[in-house]
Structures are given as structure tokens and as C-alpha cells.
N, C-alpha and C. Protein backbone atom coordinates (compact mmCIF):
# COMPACT_ATOMS: atom_id res chain seq x y z
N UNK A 1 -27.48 7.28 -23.13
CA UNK A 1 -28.09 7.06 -21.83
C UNK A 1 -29.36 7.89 -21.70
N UNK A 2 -30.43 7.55 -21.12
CA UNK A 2 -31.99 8.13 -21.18
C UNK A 2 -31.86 9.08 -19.88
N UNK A 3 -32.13 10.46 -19.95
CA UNK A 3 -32.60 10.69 -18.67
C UNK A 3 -33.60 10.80 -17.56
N UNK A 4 -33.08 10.79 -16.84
CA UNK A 4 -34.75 10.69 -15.72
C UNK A 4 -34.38 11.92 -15.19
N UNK A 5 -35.63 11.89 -14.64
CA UNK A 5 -36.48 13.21 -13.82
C UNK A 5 -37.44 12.25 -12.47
N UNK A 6 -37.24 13.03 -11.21
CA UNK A 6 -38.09 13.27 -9.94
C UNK A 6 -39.05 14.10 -10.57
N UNK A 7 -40.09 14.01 -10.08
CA UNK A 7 -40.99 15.40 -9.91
C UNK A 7 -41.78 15.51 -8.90
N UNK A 8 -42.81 16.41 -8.98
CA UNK A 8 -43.50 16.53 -8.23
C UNK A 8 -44.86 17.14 -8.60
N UNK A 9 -45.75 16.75 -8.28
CA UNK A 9 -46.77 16.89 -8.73
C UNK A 9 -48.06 18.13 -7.25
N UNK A 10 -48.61 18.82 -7.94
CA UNK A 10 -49.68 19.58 -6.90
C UNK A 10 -51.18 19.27 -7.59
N UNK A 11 -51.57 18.39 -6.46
CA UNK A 11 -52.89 17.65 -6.96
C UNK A 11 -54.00 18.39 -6.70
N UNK A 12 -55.75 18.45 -6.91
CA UNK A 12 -56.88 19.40 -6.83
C UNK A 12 -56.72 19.09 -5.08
N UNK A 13 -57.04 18.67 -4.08
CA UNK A 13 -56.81 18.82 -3.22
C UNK A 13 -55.34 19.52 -2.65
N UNK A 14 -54.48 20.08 -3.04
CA UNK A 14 -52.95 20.63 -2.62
C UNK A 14 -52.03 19.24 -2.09
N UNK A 15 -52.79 18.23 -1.91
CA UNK A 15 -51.47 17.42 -1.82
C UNK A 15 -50.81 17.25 -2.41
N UNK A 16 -49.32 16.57 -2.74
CA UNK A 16 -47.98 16.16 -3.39
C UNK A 16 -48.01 14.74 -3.53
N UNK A 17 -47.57 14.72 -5.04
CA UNK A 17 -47.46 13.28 -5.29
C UNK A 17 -45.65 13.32 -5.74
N UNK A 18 -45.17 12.46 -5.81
CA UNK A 18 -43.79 12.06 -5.84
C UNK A 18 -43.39 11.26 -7.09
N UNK A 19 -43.21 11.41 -8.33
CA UNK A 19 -42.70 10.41 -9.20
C UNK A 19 -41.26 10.29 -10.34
N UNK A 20 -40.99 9.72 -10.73
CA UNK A 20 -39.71 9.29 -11.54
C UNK A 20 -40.30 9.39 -13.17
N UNK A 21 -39.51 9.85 -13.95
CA UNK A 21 -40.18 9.88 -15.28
C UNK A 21 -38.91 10.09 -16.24
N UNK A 22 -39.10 9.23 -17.62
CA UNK A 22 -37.73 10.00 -18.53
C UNK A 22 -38.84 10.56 -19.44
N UNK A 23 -40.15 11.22 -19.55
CA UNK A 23 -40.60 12.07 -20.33
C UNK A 23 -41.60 13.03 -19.31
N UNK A 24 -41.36 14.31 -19.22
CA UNK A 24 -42.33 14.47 -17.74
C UNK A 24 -43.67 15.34 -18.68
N UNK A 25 -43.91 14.99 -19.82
CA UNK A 25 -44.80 15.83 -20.65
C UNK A 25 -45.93 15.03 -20.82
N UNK A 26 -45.14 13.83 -20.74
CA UNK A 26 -45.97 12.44 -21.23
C UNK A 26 -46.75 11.94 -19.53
N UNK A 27 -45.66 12.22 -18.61
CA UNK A 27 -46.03 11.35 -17.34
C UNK A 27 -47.36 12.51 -16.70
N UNK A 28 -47.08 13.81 -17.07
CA UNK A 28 -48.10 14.60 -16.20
C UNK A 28 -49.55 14.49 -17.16
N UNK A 29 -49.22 14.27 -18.27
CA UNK A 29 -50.98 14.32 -19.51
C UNK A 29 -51.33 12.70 -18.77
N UNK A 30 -50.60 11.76 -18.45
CA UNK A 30 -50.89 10.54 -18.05
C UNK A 30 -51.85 10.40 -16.81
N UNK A 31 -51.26 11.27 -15.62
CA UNK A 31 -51.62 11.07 -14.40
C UNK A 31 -53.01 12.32 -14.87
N UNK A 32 -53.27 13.38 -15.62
CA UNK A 32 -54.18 13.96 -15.92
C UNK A 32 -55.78 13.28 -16.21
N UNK A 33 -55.15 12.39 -17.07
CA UNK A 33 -55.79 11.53 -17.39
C UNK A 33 -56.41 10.14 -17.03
N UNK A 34 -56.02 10.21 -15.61
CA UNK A 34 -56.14 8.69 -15.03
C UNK A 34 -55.29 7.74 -14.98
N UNK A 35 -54.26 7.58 -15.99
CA UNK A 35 -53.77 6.14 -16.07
C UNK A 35 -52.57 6.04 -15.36
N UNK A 36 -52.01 6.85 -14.78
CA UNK A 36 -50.86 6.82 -14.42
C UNK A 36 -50.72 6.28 -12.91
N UNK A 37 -51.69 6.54 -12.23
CA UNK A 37 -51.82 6.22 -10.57
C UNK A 37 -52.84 6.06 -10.00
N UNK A 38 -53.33 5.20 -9.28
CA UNK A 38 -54.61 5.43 -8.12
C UNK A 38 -54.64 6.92 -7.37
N UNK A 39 -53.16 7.27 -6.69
CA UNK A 39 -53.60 8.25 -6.15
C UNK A 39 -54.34 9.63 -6.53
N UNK A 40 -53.20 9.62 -7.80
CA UNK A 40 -53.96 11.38 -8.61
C UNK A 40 -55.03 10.70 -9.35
N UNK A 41 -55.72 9.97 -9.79
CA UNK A 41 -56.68 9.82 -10.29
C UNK A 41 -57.82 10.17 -9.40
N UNK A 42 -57.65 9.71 -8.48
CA UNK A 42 -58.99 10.63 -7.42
C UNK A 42 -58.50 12.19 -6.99
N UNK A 43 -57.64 12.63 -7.35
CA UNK A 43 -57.02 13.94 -6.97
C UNK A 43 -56.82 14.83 -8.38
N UNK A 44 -57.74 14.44 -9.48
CA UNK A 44 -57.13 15.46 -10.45
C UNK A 44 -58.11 16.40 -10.66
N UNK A 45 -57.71 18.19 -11.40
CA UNK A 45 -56.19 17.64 -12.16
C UNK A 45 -54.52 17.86 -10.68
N UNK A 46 -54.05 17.67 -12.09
CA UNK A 46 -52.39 17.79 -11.34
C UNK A 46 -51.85 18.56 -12.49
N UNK A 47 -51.04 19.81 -11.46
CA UNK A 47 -50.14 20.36 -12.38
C UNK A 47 -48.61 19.96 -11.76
N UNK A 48 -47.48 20.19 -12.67
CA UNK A 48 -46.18 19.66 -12.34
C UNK A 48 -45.74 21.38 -10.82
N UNK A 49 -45.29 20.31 -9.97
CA UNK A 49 -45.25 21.43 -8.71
C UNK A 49 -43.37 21.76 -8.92
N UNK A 50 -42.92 20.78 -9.43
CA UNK A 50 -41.20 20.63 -9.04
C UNK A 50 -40.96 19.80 -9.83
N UNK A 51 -39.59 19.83 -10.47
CA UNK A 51 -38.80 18.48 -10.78
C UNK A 51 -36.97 18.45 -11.11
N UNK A 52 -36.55 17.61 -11.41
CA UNK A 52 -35.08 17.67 -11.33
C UNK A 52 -34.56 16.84 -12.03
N UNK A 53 -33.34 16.87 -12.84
CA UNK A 53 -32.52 15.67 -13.39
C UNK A 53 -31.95 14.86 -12.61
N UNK A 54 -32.07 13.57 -12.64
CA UNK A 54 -30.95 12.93 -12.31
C UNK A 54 -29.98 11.99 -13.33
N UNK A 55 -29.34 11.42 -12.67
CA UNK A 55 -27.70 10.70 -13.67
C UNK A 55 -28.44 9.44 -14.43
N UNK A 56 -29.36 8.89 -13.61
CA UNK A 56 -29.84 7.69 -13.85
C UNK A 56 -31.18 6.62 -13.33
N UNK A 57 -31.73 5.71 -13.44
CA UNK A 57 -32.79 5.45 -12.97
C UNK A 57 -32.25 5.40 -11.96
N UNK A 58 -31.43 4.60 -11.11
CA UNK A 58 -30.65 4.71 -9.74
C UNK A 58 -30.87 5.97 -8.93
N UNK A 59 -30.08 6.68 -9.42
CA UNK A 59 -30.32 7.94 -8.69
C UNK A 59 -31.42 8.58 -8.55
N UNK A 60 -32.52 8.11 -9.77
CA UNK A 60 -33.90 8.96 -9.67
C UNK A 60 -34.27 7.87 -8.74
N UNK A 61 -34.28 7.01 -8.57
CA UNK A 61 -35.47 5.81 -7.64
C UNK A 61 -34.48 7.10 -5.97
N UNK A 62 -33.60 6.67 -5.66
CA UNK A 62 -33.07 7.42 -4.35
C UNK A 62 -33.53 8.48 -4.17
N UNK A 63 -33.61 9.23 -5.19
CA UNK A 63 -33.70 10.90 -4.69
C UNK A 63 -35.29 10.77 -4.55
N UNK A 64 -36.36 9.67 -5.37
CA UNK A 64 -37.52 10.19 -4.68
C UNK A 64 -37.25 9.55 -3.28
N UNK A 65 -37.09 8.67 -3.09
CA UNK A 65 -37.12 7.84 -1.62
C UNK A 65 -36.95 9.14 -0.51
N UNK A 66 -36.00 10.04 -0.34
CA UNK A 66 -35.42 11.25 0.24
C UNK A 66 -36.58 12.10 -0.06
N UNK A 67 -36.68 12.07 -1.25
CA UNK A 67 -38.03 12.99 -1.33
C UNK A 67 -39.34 12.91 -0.57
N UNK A 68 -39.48 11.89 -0.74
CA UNK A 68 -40.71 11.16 0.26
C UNK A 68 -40.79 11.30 1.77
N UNK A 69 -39.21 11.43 1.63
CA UNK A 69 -39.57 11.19 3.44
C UNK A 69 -39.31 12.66 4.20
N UNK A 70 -39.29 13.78 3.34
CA UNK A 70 -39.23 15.26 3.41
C UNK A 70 -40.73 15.35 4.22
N UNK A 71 -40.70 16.25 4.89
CA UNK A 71 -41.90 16.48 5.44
C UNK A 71 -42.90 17.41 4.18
N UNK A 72 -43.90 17.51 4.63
CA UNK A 72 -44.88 18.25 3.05
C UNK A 72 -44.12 19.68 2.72
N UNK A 73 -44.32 20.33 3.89
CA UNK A 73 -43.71 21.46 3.29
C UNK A 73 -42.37 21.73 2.90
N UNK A 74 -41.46 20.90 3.02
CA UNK A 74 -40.45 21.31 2.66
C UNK A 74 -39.85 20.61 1.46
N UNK A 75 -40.93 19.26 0.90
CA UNK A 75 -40.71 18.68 -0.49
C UNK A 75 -40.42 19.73 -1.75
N UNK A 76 -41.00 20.86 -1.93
CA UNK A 76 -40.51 21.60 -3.69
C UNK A 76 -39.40 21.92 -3.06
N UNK A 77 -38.97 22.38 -1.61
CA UNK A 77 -37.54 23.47 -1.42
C UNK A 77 -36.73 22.17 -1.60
N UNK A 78 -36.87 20.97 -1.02
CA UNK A 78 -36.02 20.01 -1.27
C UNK A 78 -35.23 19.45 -2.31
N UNK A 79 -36.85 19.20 -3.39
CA UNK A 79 -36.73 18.63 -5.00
C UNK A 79 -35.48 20.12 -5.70
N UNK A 80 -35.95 20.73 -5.47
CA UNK A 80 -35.43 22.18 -6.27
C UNK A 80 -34.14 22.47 -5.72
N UNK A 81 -33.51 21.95 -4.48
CA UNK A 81 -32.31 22.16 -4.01
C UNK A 81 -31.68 23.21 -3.30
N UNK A 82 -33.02 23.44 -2.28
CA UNK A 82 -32.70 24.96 -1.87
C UNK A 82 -33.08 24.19 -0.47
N UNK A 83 -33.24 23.01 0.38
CA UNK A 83 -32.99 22.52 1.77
C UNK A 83 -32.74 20.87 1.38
N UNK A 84 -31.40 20.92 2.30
CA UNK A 84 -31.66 19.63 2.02
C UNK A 84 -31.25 18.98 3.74
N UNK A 85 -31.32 17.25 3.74
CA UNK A 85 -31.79 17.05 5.47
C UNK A 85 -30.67 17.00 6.21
């Protein structure tokens, strides 16, 4: 079974980006690089802010959804498991 990862990303402006990945070495040189998103591509670079295992793509698609809807500041305490809603 492959695992996934949430993460979280801290873009050149300090905003947070939110994504799902089963390689997060590959997904952060990606979004570095442009190809990965519209959003961080006008926002780079990006370094990895947070991230987490989950069981499965299932559970990674949910936990960002929850993630997302965290208010800004409290997305890394969230991802990292130190508040949850």
C-alpha cells in the first residue's frame, strides 16, 4: 500500500498552501519549480511548513478538506496535531 502525506507548504508571501502527496521531496522541488500549481507558482519559493501521514488517499483527500477549513493560524498546530476543531 503507497503512503500519502498532507502538507503544508509556507509560500514567499507567508501564505499556506494545502496539499496531498505520496513523495513530499518530489511534490515540494515541483511546486518550487512551477509545475505543480497556479497558486505557488506566483508565490515562490515554498518551503515545506507541516506535514503528516495518513492510512490512505481517502484519508489524505479528508484530512486536507479539515485542513482547509482551519482558520490560517491555526493550520501547522492542526496538520501537526497539537489543536484540533
Amino acid at each position: 500500500m503507497q503512503q500519502w502525506f498532507v502538507y503544508l507548504l509556507r509560500c514567499a508571501d507567508n501564505t499556506l498552501y494545502c496539499g496531498i502527496t505520496t513523495d513530499l521531496d518530489r511534490r515540494v522541488a515541483r511546486h518550487n519549480a512551477g509545475t505543480a500549481s497556479k497558486y505557488t507558482r506566483a508565490r515562490r519559493p515554498v518551503s515545506l511548513a507541516a506535514w503528516t501521514k495518513a492510512e490512505d488517499k481517502s484519508a489524505a483527500l479528508k484530512l486536507e478538506i479539515l485542513t482547509k477549513k482551519q482558520p490560517a493560524g491555526k493550520k501547522i498546530d492542526f496538520l501537526a496535531g497539537t489543536c484540533r476543531p
